[in-house]
Protein backbone atom coordinates (compact mmCIF):
# COMPACT_ATOMS: atom_id res chain seq x y z
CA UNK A 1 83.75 54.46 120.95
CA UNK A 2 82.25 57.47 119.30
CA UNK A 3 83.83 60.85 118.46
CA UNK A 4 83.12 64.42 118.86
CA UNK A 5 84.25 65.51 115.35
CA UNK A 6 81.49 66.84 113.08
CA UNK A 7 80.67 65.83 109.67
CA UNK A 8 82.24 66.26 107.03
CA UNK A 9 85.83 66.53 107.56
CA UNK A 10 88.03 67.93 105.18
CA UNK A 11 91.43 65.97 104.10
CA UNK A 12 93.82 67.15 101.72
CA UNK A 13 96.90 66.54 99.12
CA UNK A 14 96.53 62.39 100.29
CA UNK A 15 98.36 60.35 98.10
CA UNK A 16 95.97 58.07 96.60
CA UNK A 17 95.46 54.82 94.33
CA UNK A 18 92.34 53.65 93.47
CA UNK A 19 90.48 51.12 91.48
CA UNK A 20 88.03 48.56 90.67
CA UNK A 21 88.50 45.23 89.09
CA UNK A 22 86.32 41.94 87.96
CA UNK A 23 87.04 39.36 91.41
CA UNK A 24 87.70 35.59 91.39
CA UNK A 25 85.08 34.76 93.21
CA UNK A 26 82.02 36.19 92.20
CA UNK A 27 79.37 34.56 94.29
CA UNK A 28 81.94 34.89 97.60
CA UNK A 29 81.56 38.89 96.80
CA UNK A 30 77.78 38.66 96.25
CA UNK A 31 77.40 36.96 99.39
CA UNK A 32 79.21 40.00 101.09
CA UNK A 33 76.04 42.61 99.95
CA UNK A 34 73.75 42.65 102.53
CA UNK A 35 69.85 42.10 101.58
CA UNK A 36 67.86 45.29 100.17
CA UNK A 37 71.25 45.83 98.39
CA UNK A 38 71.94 44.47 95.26
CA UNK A 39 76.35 43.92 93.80
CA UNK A 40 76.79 45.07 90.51
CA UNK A 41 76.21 42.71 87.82
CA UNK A 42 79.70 41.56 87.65
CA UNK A 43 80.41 41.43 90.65
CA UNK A 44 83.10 44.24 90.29
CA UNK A 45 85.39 45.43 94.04
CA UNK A 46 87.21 48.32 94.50
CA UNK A 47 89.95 49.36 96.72
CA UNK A 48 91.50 52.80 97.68
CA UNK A 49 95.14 52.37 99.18
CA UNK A 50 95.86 56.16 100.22
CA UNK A 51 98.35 57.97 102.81
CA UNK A 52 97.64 61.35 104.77
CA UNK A 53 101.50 62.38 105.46
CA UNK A 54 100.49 65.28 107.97
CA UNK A 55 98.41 65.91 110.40
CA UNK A 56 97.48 69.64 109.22
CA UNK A 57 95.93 68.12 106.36
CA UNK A 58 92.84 67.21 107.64
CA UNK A 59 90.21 69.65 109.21
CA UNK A 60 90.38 68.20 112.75
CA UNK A 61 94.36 69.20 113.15
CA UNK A 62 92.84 71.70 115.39
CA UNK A 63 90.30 69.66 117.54
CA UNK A 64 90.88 67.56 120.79
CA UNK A 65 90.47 64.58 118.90
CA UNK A 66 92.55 64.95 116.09
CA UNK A 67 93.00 62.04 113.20
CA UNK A 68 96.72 62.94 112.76
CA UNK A 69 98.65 61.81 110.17
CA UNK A 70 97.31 58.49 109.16
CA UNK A 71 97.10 56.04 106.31
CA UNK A 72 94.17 53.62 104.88
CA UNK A 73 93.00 50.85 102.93
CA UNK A 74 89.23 50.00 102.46
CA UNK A 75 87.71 47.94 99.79
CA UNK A 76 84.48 46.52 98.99
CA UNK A 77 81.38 45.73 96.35
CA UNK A 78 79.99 48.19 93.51
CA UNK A 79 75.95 48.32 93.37
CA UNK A 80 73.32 47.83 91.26
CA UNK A 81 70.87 51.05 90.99
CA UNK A 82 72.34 53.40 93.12
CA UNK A 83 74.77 55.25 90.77
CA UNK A 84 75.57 58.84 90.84
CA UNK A 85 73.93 61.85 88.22
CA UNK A 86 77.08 61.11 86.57
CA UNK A 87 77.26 57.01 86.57
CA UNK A 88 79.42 56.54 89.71
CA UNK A 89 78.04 53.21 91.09
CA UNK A 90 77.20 53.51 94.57
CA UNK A 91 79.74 51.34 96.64
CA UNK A 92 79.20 48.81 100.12
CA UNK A 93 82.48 48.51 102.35
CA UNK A 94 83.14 45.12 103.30
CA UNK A 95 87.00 45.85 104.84
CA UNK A 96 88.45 48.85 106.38
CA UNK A 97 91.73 49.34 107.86
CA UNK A 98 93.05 52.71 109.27
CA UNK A 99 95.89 53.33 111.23
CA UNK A 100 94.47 56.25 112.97
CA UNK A 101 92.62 55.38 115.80
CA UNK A 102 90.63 58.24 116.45
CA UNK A 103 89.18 58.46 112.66
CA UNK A 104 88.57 54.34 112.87
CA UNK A 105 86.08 55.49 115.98
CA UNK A 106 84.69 58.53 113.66
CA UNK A 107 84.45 55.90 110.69
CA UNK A 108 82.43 53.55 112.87
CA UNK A 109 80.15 56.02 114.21
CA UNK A 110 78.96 56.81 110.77
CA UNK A 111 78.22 52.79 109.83
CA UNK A 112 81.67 52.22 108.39
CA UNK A 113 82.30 48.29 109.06
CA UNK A 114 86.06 49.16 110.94
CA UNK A 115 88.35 46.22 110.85
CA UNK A 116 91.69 45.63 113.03
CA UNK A 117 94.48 48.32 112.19
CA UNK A 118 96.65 48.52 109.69
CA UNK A 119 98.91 50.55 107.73
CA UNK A 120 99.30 51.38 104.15
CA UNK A 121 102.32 52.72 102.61
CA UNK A 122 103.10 54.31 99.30
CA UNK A 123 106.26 53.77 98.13
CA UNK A 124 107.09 55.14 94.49
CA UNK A 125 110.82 54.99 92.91
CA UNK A 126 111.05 56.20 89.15
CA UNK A 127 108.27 55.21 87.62
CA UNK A 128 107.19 52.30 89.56
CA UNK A 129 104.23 52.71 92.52
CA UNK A 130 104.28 49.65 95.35
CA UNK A 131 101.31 50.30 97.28
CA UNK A 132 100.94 47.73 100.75
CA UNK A 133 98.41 47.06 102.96
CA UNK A 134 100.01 45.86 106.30
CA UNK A 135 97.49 43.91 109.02
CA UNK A 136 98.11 42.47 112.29
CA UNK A 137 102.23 42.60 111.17
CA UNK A 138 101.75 41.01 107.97
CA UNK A 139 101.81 42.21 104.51
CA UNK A 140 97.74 41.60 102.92
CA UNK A 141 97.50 43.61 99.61
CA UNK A 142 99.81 44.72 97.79
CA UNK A 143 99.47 46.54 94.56
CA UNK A 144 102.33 47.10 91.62
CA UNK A 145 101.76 50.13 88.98
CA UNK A 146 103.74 52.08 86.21
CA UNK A 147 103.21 55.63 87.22
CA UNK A 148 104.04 58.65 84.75
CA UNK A 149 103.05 61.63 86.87
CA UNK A 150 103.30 63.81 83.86
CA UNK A 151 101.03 67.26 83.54
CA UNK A 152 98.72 65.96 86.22
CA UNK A 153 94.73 65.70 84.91
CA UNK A 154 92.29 67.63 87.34
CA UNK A 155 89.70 65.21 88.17
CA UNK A 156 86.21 66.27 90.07
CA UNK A 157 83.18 64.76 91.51
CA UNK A 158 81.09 62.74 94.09
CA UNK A 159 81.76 59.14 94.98
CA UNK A 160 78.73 57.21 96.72
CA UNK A 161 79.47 54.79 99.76
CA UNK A 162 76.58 53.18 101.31
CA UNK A 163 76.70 52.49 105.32
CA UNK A 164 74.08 50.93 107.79
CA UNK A 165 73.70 52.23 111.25
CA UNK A 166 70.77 51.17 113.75
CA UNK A 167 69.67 48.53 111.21
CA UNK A 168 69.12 51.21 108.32
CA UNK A 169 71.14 52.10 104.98
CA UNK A 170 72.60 55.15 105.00
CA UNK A 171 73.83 56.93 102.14
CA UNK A 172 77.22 59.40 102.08
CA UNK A 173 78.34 61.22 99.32
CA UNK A 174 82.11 62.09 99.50
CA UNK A 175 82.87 65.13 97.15
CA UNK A 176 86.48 65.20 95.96
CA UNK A 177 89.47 67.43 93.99
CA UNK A 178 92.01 65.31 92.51
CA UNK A 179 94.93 65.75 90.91
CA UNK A 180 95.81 62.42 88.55
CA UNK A 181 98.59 61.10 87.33
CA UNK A 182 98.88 61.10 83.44
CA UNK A 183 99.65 57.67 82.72
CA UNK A 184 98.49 54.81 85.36
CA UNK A 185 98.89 50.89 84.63
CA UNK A 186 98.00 48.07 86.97
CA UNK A 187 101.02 45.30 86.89
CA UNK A 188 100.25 43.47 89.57
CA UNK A 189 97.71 43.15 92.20
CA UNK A 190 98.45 40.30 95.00
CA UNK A 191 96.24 39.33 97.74
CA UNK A 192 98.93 37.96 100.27
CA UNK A 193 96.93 35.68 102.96
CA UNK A 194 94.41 33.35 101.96
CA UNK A 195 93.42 33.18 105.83
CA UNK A 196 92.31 36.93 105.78
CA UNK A 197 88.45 38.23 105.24
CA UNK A 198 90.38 40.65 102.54
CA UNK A 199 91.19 37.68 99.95
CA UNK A 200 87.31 36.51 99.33
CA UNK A 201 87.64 39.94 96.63
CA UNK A 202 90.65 38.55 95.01
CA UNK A 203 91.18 39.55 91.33
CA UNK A 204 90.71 36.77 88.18
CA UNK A 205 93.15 35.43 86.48
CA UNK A 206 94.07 37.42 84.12
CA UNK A 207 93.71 40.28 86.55
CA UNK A 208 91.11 42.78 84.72
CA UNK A 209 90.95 46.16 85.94
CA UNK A 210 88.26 48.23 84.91
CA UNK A 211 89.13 51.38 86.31
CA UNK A 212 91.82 53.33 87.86
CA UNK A 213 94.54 56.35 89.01
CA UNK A 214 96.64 57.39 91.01
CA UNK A 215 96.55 60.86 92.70
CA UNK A 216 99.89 62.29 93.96
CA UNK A 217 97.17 64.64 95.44
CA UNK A 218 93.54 64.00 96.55
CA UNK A 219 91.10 66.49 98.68
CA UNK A 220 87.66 65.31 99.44
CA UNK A 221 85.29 65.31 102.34
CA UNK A 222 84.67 62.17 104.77
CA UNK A 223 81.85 61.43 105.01
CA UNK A 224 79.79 64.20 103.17
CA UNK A 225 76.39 64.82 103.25
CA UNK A 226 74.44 61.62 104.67
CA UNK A 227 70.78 60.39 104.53
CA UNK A 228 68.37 57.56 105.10
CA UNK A 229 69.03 55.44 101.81
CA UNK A 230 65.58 56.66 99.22
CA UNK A 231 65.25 60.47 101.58
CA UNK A 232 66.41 63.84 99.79
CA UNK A 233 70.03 63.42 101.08
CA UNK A 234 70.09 60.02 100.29
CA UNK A 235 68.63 59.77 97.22
């Protein structure tokens, strides 16, 4: 099911962790990049756990189909020779799970590889951030990090997320405004069900994260401006 909501489409002030980390299973990820795309050399992931608390923060509050209030996890593979001007590797979802149902039907009309629903929540006490991924009823992913919020660090840019529709790579770049916290460490990062598509990108053990934040507020656009993987837009 398609939508009628143009791109891009403006969200703002999510609450947002992010980050990228060396998996378990390196070949299992590898296998995951489709051909005429090539994973990063070590086979790094990366994961964004964010919530959207209200449904004015998103430019299609006003629209017929609006995506409401929602929350998200998607995760995937880094690339190999598709970085940004400024070194951002260019990224392949593998898993996506929204629990809005009209931006899971946007999402998937731009080449986004929409899973079953789920729901992520954000739950921080003190200084201590518990961010879940709930699927089909079950708990999936859950990630544990010492948060200092701190004089929050303005943080700018593009991130690259590469799509295929009608058997051809697209390329999106998703311009963003963020607001990060000033001190951000990974404790723990679980993935729950070995039966789920979600646990082939599985951290090492000892779990090494490469990068990451958290952003008690996030604005970018989704998706941004979109090309034929190699044209001017999608270069």
């Amino acid at each position: 099911m398609g939508t009628s909501l143009h791109a891009p489409q403006l969200i703002t002030n999510s609450r947002t962790l992010y980050m990228v980390w060396v998996p378990a299973d390196p070949d299992a990820v590898g296998k995951l990049v489709p051909d005429g795309l090539t994973p990063a050399e070590d086979r790094s992931c990366y994961i964004n756990q964010y919530v959207v608390e209200g449904a004015d923060q998103t430019s299609s509050s006003g629209s017929a189909e609006p995506f409401g209030a929602y929350s998200l996890t998607y995760l995937g593979a880094n690339l190999a020779g598709l970085d940004t001007e400024d070194g951002v590797p260019g990224r392949w979802w593998t898993h996506y799970h929204n629990s809005s149902d009209v931006m899971t039907s946007y999402a998937a009309a731009h080449g986004v590889p929409t899973g079953e629903p789920g729901t992520t929540t954000l739950d921080l006490q003190g200084d201590t951030l518990v961010a879940t991924t709930v699927i089909g009823g079950r708990p999936v992913i859950r990630t544990t990090a010492r948060v200092g919020i701190g004089t929050p660090q303005r943080a700018t840019g593009q991130l690259r997320y590469i799509t295929r529709r009608d058997g051809e790579f697209i390329s999106g770049r998703y311009p963003y405004v963020a607001d990060l916290a000033e001190n951000f460490e990974v404790l723990s990062f679980e993935f729950l069900d070995k039966n789920h598509p979600t646990y082939q990108l599985r951290p090492a053990d000892p779990l090494t994260v490469t990068f990451g934040f958290y952003a008690p507020s996030m604005a970018f656009c989704y998706p941004g401006g979109e090309g034929l993987l190699g044209s001017e837009h999608g270069s």
